[in-house]
Protein backbone atom coordinates (compact mmCIF):
# COMPACT_ATOMS: atom_id res chain seq x y z
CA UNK A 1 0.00 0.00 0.00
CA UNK A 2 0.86 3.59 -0.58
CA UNK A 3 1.11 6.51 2.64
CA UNK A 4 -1.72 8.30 0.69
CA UNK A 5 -3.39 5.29 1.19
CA UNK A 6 -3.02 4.96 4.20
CA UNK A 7 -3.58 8.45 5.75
CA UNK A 8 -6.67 8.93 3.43
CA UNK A 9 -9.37 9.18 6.64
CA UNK A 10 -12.54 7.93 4.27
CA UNK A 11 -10.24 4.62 3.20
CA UNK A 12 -9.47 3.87 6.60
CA UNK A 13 -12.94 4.52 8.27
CA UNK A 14 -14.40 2.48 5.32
CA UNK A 15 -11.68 -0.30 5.90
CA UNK A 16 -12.86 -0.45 9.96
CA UNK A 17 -16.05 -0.31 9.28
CA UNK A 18 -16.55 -2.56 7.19
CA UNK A 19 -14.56 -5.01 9.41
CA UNK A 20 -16.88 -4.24 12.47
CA UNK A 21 -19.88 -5.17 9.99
CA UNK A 22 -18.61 -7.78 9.17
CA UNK A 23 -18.12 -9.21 12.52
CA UNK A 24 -21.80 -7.45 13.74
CA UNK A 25 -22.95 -10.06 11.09
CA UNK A 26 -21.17 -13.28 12.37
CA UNK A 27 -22.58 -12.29 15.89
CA UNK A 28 -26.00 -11.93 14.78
CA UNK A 29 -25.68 -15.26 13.13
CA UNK A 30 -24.48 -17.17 15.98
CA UNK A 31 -27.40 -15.87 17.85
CA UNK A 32 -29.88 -16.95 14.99
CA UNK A 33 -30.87 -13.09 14.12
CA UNK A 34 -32.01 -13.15 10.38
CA UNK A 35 -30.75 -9.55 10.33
CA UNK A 36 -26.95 -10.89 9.80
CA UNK A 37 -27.53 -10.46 6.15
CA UNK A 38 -27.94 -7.13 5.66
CA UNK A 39 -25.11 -6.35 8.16
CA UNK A 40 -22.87 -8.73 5.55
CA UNK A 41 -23.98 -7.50 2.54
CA UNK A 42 -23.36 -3.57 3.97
CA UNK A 43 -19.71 -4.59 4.79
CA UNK A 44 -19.02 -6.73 1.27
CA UNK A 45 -20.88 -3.24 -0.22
CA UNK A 46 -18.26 -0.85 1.73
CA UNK A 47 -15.68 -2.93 1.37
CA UNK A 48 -15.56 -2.89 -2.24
CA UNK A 49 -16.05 1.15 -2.54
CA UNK A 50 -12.63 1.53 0.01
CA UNK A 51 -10.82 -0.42 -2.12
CA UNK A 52 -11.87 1.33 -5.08
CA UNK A 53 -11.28 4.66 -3.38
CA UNK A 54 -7.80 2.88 -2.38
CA UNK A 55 -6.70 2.00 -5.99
CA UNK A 56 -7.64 5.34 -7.91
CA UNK A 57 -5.40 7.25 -4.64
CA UNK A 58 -2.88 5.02 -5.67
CA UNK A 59 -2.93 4.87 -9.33
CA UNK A 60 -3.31 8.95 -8.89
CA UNK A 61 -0.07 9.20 -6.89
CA UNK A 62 1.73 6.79 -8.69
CA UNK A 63 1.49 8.03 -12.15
């Protein structure tokens, strides 16, 4: 990974966000809540607009 990468606040917000979903959803499941989709398909969702928002910062600075 690049620094502008990595001090980019929405990248890194999205990145530990996403995580916390992501483990939200496995709780939820363990405890038989049929919400644990959503909470899944929100982090997969955020997940894949931080790394976009990752690669164009570092194909931008890397040019």
């Amino acid at each position: 990974m690049n620094w502008s990468v990595l001090k980019d606040l929405k990248t890194i917000i999205g990145f530990i966000t996403s995580s916390l979903l992501a483990v939200v959803g496995v709780v939820l499941a363990i405890n038989n809540n049929s919400y644990w989709v959503v909470f899944v398909v929100l982090s997969i969702m955020l997940s894949f607009f931080s790394i976009r928002r990752a690669d164009k910062l570092y194909k931008q600075n890397n040019k």
